[in-house]
C-alpha atoms as a PDB file:
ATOM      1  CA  UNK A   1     -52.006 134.544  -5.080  1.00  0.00           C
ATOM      2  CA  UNK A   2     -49.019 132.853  -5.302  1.00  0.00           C
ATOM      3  CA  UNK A   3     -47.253 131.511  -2.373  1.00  0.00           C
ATOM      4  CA  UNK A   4     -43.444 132.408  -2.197  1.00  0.00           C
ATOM      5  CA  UNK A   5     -42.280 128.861  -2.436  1.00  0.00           C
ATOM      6  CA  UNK A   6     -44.228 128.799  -5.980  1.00  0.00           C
ATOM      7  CA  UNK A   7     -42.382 132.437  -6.848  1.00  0.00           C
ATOM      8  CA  UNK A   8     -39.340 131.098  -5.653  1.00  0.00           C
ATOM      9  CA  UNK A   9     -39.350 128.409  -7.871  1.00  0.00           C
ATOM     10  CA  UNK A  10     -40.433 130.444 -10.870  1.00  0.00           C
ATOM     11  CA  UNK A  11     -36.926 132.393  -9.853  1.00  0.00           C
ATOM     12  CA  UNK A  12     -35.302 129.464  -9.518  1.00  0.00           C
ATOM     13  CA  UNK A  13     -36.060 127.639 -12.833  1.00  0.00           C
ATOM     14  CA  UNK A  14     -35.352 131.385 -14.669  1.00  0.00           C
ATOM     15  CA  UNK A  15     -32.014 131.193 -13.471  1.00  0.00           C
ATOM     16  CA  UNK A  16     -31.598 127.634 -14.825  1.00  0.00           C
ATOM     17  CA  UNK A  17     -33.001 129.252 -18.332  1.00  0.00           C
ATOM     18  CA  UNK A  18     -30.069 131.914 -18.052  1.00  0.00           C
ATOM     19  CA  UNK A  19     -27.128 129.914 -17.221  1.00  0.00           C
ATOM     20  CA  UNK A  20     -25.393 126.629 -18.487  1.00  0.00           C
ATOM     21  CA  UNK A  21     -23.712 124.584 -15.947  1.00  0.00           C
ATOM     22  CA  UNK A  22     -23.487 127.904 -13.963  1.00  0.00           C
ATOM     23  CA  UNK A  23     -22.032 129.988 -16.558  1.00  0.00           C
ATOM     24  CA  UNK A  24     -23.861 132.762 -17.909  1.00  0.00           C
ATOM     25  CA  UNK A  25     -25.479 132.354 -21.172  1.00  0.00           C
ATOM     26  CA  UNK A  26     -24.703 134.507 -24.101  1.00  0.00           C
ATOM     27  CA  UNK A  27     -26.476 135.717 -27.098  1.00  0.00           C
ATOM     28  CA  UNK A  28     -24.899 135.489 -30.514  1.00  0.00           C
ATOM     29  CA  UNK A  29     -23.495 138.757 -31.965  1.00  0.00           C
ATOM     30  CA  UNK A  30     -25.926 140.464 -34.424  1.00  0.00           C
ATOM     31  CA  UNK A  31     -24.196 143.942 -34.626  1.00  0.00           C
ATOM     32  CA  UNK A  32     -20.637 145.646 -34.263  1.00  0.00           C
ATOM     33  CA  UNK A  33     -19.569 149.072 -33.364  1.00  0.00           C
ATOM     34  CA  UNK A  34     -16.069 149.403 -34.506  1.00  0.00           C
ATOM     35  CA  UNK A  35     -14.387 153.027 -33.414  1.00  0.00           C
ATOM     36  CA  UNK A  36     -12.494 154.081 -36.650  1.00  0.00           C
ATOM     37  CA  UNK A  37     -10.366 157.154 -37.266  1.00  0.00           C
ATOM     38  CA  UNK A  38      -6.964 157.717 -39.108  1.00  0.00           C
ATOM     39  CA  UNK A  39      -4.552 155.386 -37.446  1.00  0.00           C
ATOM     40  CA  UNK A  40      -3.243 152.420 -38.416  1.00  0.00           C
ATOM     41  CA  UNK A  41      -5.092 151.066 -35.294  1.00  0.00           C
ATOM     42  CA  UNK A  42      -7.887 152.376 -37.367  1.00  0.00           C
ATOM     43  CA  UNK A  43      -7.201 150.243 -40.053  1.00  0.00           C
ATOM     44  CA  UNK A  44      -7.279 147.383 -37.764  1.00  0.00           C
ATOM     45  CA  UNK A  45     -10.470 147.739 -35.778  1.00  0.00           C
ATOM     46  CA  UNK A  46     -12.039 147.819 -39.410  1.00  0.00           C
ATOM     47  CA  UNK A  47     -10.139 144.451 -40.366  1.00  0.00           C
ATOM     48  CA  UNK A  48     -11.026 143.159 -36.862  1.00  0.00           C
ATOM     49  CA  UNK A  49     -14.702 144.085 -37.671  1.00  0.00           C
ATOM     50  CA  UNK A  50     -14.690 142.594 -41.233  1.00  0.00           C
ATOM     51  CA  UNK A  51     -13.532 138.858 -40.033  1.00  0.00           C
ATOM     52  CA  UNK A  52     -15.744 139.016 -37.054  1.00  0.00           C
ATOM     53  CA  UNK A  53     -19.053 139.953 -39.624  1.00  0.00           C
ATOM     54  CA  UNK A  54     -17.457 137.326 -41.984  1.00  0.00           C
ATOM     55  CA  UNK A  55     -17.104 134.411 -38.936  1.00  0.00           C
ATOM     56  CA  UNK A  56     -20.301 135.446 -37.428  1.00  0.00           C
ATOM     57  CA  UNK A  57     -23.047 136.929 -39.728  1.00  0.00           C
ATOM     58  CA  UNK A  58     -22.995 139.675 -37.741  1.00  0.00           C
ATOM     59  CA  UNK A  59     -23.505 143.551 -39.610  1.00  0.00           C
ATOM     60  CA  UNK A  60     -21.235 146.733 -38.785  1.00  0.00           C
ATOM     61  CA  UNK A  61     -21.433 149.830 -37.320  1.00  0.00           C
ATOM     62  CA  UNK A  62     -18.267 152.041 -38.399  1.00  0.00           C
ATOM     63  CA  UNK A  63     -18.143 155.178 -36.378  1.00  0.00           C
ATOM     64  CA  UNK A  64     -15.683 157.792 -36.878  1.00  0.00           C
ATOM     65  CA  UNK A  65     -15.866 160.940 -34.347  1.00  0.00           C
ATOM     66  CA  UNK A  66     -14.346 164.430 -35.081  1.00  0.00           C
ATOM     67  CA  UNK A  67     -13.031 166.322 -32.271  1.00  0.00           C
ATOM     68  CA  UNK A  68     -13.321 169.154 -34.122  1.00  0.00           C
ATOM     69  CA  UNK A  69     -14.735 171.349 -31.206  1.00  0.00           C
ATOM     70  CA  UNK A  70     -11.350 171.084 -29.090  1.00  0.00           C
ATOM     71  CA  UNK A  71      -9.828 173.170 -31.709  1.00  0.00           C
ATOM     72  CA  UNK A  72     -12.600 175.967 -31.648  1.00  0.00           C
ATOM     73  CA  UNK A  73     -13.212 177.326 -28.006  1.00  0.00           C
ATOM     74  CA  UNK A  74      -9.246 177.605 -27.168  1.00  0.00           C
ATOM     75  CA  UNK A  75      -8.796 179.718 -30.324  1.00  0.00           C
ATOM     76  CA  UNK A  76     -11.490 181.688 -29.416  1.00  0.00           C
ATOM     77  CA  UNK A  77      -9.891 182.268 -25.735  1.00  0.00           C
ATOM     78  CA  UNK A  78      -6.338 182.856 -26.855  1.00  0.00           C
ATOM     79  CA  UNK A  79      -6.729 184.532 -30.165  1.00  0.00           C
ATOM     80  CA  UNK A  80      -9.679 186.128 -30.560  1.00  0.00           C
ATOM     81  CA  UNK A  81      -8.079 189.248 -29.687  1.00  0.00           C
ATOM     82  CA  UNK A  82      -4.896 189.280 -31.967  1.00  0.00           C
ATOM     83  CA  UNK A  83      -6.508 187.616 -34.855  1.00  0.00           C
ATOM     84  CA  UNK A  84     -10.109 189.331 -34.922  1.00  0.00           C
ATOM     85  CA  UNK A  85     -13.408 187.512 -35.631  1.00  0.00           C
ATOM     86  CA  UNK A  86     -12.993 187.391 -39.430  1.00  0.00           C
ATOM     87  CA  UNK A  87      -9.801 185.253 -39.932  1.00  0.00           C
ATOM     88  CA  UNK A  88     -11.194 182.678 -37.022  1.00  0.00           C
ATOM     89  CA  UNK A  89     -14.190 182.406 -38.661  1.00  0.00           C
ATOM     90  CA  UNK A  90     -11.807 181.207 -41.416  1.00  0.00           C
ATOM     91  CA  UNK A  91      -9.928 179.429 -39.926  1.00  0.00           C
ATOM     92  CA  UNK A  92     -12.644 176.923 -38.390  1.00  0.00           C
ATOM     93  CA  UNK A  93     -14.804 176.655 -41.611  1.00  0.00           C
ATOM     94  CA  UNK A  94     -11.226 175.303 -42.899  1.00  0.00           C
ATOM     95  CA  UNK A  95     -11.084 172.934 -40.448  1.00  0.00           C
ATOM     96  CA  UNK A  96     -14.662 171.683 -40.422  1.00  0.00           C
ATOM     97  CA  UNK A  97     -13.901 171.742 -44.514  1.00  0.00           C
ATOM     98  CA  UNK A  98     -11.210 169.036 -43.907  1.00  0.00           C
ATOM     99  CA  UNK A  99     -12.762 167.284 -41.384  1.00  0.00           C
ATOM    100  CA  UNK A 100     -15.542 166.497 -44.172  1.00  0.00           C
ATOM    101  CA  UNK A 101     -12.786 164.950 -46.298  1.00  0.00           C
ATOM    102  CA  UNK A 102     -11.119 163.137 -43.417  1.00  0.00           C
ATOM    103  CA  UNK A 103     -14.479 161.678 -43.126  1.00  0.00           C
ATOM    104  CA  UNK A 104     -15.151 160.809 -46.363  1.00  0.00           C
ATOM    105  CA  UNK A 105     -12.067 159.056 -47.123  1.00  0.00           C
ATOM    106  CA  UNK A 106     -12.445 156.643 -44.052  1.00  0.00           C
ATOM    107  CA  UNK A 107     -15.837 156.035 -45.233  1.00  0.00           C
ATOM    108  CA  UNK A 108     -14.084 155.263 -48.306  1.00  0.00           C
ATOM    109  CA  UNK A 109     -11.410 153.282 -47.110  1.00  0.00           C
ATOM    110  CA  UNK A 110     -14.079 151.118 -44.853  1.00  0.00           C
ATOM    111  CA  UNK A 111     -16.789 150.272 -47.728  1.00  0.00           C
ATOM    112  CA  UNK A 112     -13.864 149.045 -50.151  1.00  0.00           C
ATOM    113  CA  UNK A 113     -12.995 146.979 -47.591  1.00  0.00           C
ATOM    114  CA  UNK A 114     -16.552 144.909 -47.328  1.00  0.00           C
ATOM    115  CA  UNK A 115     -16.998 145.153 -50.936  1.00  0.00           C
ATOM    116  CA  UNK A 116     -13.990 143.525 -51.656  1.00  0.00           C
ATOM    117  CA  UNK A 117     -14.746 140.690 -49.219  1.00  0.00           C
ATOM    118  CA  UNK A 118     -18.581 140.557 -50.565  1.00  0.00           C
ATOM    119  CA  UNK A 119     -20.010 142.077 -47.277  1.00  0.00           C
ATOM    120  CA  UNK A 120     -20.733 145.556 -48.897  1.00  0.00           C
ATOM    121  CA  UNK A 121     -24.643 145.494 -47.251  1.00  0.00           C
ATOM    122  CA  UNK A 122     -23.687 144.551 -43.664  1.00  0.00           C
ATOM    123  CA  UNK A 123     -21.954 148.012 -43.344  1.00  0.00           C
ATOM    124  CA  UNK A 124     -22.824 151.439 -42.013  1.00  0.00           C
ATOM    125  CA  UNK A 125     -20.691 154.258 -41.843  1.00  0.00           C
ATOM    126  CA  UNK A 126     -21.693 156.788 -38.947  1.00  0.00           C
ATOM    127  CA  UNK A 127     -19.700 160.434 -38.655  1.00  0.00           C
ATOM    128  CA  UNK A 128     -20.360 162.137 -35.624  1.00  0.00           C
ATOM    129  CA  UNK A 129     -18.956 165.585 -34.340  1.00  0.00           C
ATOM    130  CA  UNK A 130     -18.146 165.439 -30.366  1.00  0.00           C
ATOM    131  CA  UNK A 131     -16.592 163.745 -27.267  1.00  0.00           C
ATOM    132  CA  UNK A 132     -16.080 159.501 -28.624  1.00  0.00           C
ATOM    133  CA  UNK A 133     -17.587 158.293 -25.099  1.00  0.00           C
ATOM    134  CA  UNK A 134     -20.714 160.395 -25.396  1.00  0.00           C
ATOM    135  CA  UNK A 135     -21.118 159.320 -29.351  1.00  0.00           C
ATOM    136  CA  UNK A 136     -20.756 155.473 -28.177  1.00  0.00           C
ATOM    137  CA  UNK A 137     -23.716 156.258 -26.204  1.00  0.00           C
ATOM    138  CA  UNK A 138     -26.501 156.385 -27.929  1.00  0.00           C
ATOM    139  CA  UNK A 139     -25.438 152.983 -30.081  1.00  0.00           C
ATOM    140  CA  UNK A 140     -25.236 151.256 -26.298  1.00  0.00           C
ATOM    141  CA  UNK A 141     -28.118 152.659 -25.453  1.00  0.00           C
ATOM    142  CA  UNK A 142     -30.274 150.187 -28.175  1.00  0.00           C
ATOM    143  CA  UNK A 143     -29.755 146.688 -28.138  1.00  0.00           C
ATOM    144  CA  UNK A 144     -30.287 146.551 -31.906  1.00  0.00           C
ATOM    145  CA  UNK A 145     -27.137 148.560 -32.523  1.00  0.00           C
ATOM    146  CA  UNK A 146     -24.257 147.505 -30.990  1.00  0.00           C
ATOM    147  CA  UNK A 147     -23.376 144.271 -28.866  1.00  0.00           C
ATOM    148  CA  UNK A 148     -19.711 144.289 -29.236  1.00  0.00           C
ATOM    149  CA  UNK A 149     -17.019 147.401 -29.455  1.00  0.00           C
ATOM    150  CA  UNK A 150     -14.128 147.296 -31.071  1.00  0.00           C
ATOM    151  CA  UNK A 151     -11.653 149.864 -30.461  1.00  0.00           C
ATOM    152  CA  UNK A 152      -8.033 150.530 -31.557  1.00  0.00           C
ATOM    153  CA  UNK A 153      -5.367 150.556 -28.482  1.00  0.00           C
ATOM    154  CA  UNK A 154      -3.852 154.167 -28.994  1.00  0.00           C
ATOM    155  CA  UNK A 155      -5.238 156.574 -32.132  1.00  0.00           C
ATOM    156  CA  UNK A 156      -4.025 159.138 -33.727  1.00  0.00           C
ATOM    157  CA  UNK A 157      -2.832 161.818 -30.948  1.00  0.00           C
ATOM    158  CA  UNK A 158      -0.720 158.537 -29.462  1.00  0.00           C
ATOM    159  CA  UNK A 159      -0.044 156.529 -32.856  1.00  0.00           C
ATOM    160  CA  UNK A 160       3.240 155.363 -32.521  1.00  0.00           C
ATOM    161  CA  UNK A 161       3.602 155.836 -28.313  1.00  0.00           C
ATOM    162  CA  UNK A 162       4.069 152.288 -28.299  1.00  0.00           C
ATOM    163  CA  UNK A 163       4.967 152.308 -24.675  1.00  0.00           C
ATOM    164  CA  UNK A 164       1.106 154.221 -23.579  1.00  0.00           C
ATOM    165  CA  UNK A 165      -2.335 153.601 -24.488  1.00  0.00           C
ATOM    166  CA  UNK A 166      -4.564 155.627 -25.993  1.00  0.00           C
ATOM    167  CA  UNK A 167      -7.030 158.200 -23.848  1.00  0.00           C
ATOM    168  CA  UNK A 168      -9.792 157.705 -25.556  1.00  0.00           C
ATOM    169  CA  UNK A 169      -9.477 153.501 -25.292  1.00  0.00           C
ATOM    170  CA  UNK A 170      -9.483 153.809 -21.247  1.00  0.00           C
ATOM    171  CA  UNK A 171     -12.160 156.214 -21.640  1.00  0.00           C
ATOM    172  CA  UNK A 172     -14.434 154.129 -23.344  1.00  0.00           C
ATOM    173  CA  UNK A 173     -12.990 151.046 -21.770  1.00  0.00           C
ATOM    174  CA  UNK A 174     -14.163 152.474 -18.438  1.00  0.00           C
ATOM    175  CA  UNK A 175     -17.539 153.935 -19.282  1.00  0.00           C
ATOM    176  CA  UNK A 176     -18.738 151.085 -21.654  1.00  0.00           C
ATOM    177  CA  UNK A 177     -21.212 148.110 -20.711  1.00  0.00           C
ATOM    178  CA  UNK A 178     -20.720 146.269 -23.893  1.00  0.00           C
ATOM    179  CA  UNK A 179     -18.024 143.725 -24.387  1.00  0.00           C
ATOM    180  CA  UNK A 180     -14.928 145.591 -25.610  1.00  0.00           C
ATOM    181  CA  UNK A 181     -12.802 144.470 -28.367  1.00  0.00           C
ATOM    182  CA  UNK A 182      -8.847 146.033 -27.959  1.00  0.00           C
ATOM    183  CA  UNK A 183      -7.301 146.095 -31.143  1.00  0.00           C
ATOM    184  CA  UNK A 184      -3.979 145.585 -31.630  1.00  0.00           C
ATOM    185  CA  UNK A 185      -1.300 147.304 -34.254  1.00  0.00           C
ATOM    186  CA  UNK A 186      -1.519 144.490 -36.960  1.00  0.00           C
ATOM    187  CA  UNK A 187      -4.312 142.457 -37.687  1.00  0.00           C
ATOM    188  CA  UNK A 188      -3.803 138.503 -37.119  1.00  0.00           C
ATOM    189  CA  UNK A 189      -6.641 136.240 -37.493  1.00  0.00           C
ATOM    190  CA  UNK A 190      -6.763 134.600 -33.843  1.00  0.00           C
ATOM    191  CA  UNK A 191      -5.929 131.096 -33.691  1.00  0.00           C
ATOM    192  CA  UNK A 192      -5.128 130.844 -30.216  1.00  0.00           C
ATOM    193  CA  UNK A 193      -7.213 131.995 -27.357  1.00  0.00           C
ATOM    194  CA  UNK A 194      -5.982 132.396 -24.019  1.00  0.00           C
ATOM    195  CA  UNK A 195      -8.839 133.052 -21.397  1.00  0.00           C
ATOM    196  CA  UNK A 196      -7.582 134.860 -17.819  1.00  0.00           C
ATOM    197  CA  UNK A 197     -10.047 133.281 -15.240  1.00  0.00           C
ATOM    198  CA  UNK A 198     -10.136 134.501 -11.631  1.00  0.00           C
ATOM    199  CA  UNK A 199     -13.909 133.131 -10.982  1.00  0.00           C
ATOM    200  CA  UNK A 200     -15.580 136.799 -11.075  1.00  0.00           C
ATOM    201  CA  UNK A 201     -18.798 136.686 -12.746  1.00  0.00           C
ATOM    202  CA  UNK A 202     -17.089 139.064 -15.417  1.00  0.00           C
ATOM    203  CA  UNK A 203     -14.717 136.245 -16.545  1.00  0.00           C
ATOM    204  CA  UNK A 204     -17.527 134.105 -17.156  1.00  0.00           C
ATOM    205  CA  UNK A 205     -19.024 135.765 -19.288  1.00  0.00           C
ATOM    206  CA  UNK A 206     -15.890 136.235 -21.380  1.00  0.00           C
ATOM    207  CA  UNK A 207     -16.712 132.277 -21.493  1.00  0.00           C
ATOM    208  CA  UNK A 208     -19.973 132.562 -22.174  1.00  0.00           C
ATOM    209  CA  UNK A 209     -19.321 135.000 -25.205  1.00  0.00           C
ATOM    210  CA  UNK A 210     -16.871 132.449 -26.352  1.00  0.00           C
ATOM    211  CA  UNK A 211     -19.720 129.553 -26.656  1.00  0.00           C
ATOM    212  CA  UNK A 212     -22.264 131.853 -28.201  1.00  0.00           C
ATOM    213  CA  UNK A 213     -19.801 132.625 -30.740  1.00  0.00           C
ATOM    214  CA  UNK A 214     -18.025 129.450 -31.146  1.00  0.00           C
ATOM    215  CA  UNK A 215     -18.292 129.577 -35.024  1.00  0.00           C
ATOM    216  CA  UNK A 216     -15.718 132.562 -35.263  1.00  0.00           C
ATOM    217  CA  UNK A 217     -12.704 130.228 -33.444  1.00  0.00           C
ATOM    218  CA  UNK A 218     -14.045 126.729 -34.859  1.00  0.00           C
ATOM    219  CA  UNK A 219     -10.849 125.689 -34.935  1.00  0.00           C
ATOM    220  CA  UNK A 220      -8.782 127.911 -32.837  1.00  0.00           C
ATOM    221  CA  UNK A 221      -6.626 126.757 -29.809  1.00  0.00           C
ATOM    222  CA  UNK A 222      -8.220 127.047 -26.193  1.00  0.00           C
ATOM    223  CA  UNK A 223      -5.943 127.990 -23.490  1.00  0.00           C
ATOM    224  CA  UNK A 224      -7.356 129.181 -20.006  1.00  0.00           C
ATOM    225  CA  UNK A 225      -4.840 130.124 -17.213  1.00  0.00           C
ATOM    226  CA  UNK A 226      -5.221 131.388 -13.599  1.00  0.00           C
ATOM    227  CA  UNK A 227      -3.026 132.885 -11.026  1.00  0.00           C
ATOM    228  CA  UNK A 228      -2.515 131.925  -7.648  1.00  0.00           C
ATOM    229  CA  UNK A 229      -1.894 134.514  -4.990  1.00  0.00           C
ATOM    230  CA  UNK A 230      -0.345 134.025  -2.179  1.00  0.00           C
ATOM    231  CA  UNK A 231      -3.413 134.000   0.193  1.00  0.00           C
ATOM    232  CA  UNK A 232      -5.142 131.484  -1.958  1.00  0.00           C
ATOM    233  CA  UNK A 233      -5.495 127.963  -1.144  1.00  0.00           C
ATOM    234  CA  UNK A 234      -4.160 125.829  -3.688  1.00  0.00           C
ATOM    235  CA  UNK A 235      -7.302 123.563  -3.403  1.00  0.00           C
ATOM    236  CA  UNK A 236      -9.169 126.723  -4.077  1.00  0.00           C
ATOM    237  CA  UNK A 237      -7.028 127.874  -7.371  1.00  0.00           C
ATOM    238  CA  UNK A 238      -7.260 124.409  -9.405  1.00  0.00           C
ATOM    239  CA  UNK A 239     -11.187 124.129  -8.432  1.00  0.00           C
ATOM    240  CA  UNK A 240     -11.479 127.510 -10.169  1.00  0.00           C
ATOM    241  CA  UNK A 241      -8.898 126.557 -13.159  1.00  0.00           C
ATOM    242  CA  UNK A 242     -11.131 123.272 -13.403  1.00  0.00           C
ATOM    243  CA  UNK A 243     -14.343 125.112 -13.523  1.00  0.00           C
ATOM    244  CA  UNK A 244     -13.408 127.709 -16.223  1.00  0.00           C
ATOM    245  CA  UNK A 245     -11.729 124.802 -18.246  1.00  0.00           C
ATOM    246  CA  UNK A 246     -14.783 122.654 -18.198  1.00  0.00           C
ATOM    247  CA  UNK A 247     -17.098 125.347 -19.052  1.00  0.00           C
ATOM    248  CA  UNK A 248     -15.315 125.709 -22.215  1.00  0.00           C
ATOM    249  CA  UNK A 249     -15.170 122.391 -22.731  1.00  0.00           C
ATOM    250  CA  UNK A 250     -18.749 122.113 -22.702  1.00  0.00           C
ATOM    251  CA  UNK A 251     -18.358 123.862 -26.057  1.00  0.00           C
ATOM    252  CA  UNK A 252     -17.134 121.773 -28.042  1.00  0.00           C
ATOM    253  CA  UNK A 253     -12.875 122.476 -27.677  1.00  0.00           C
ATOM    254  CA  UNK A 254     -10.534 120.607 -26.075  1.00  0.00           C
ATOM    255  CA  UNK A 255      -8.357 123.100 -23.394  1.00  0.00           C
ATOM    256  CA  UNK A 256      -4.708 123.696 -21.991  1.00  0.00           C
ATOM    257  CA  UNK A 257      -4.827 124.547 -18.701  1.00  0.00           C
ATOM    258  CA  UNK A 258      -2.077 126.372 -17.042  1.00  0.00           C
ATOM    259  CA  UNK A 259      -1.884 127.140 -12.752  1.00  0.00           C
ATOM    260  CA  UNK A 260       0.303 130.224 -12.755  1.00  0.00           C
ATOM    261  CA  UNK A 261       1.629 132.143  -9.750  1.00  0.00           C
ATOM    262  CA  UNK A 262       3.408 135.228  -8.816  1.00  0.00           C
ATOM    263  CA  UNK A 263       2.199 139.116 -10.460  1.00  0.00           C
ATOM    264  CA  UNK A 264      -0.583 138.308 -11.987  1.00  0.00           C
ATOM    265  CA  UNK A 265       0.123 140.931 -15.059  1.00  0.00           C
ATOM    266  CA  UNK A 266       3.261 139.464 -15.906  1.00  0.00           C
ATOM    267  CA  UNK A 267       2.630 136.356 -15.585  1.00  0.00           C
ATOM    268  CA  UNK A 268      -0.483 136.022 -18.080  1.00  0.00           C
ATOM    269  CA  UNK A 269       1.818 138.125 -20.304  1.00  0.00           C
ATOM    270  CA  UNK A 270       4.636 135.979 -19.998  1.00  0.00           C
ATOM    271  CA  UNK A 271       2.601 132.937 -20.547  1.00  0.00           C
ATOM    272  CA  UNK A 272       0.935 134.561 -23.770  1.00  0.00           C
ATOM    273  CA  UNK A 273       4.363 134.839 -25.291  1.00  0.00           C
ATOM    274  CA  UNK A 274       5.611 131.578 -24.555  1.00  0.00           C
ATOM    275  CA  UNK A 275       2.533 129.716 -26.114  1.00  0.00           C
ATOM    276  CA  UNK A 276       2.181 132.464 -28.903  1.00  0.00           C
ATOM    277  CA  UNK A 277      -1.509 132.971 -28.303  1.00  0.00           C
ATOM    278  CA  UNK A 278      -2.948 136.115 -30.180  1.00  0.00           C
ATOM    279  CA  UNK A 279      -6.480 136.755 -28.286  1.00  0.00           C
ATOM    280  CA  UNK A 280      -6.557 137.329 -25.128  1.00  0.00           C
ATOM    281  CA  UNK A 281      -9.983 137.178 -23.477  1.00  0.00           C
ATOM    282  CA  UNK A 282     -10.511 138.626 -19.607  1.00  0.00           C
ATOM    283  CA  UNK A 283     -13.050 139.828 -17.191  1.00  0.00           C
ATOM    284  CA  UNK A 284     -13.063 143.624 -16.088  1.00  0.00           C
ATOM    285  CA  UNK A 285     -13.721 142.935 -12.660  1.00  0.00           C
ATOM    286  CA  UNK A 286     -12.926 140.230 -10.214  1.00  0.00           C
ATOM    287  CA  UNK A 287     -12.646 139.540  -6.560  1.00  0.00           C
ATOM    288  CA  UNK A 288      -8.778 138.661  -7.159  1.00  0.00           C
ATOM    289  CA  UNK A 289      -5.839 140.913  -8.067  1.00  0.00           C
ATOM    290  CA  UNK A 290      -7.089 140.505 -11.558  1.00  0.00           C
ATOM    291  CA  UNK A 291      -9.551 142.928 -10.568  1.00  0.00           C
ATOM    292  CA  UNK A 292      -7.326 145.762 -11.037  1.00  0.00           C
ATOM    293  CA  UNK A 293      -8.221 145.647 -14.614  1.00  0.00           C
ATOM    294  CA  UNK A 294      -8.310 149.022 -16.232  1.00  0.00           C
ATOM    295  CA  UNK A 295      -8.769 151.108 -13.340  1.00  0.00           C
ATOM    296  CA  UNK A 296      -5.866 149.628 -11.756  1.00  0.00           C
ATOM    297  CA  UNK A 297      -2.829 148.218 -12.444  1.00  0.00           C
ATOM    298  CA  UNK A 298      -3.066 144.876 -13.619  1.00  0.00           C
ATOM    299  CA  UNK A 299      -5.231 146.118 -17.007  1.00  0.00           C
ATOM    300  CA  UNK A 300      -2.828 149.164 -18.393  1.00  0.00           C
ATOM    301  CA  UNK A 301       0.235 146.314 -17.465  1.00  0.00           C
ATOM    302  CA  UNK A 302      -1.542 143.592 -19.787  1.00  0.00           C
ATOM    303  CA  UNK A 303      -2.519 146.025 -22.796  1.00  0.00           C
ATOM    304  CA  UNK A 304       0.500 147.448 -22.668  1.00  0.00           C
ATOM    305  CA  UNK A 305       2.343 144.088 -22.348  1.00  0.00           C
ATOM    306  CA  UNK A 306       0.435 141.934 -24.617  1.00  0.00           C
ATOM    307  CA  UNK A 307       1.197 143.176 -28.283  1.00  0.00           C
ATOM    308  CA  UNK A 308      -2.036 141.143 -29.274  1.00  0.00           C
ATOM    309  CA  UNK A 309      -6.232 141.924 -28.983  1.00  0.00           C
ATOM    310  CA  UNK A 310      -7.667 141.508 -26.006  1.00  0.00           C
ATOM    311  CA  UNK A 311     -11.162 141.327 -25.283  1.00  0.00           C
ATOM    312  CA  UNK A 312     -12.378 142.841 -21.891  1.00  0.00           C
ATOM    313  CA  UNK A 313     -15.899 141.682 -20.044  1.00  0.00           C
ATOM    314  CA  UNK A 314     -17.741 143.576 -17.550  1.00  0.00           C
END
């Protein structure tokens, strides 16, 4: 039998295997699940989708879920009565009826979009009936379907409530393991990255997704910033603005590197409008403020603040 000094340097040498310089080490993306409906965020988590197959050989998954069933039970508890059976019974085969067509028009709409670019057999159209979170699910759930998810910040219900985000995006945000892909209003191809680094182990992996997928942003602009709270030594900030900045150097891109201080939300905002960067790439937990992220504060400010993608690791 092994001795523990010999199993702890089997351990040892794994963890060397699965990290670079520290960092985590990511796989390439093979397969996208993009969350489509009839938005015009819609649109854009299927434009999103196309230029990330076209940068990175990966394939699509296009799912679009019908909430059909919301519809059904409430008019079965408020006018079943006044209505009768017959006409409900109507009513919901009409509904399910256009639903179909809804359906087959984003399919549409999605396929004419990879033919055109030339990408026709890397996509796959899924309709499901249901709750979104609990449809994501079973694509998570296999490793050979879905690595990254895109999703649109608001959808239909919240289209043009420019100043809230979508119910379904924190959902999902919340409940998903995968790396999750916020899609802005209009597509822009990104040519200038900004990476929010507060040391967690989520934030490095946003790096770490970054190098593994290098080819997509060959020639993009590499900004990383952090902020400085007041309890943190200022020794202690640059060390971890120096470490997230030579990580990505590592990769092959040269890096801006920005100390900022004061509320961490608007200050990565503000800085991401002064420099004009349009991805912005962030853990979704951290042992800073930053950790707020979607569950607190700090998340809901920057999505709601930063009228560009933004790419959230857990």
């Amino acid at each position: 039998m092994d001795s523990i000094g010999s199993w702890w340097q089997k351990l040892s040498a794994l963890a060397r295997i699965l990290t670079h310089n520290g960092f985590p080490i990511h796989s390439p993306m093979k397969k996208l699940l993009a969350c489509i409906d009839g938005s015009i965020y819609g649109q854009t988590c299927c434009q999103y989708a196309l230029w990330l197959a076209e940068k990175t050989g990966a394939s699509a998954n296009m799912l679009y879920v019908s909430e059909i069933w919301q519809y059904e039970a409430p008019l079965v508890a408020d006018f079943g009565g006044s209505l009768g059976a017959q006409p409900y019974l109507g009513l919901t085969a009409q509904l399910r009826q256009v639903e179909a067509k809804k359906a087959g028009l984003i399919e549409g709409y999605v396929r004419s979009v990879f033919e055109k670019a030339g990408l026709g057999e890397r996509v796959a159209f899924h309709s499901r009936t249901g709750v979104l979170v609990d449809s994501i699910v079973e694509f998570e759930t296999s490793p050979a379907l879905a690595d990254l998810l895109i999703i649109g910040k608001r959808g239909e219900a919240a289209n043009m409530a420019k100043a809230h985000l979508g119910s379904n995006m924190e959902r999902v945000v919340r409940a998903s393991h995968l790396p999750c892909f916020v899609a802005n209003r209009e597509f822009t191809e990104p040519r200038k990255l900004l990476f929010a680094c507060d040391g967690s182990a989520s934030a490095d992996k946003a790096i770490a997704w970054y190098g593994a997928n290098r080819n997509a942003f060959a020639d993009a602009e590499v900004h990383v910033v952090t902020v400085a709270a007041k309890q943190d030594g200022v020794g202690e900030v640059e060390a971890r603005l120096n470490q997230a900045a030579q990580a990505l150097e590592a990769h092959g891109c040269k890096v801006v590197r920005a100390l900022l201080s004061g509320i961490p939300a608007e200050a990565i905002a503000a800085y991401q409008q002064e420099q004009g960067a349009n991805l912005l790439l962030m853990g979704a937990y951290g042992h800073s403020r930053i950790r707020r992220l979607l569950i607190g504060s700090t998340t809901v400010e920057l999505l709601q603040r930063c009228r560009v993608p933004v790419v959230l690791f857990r």
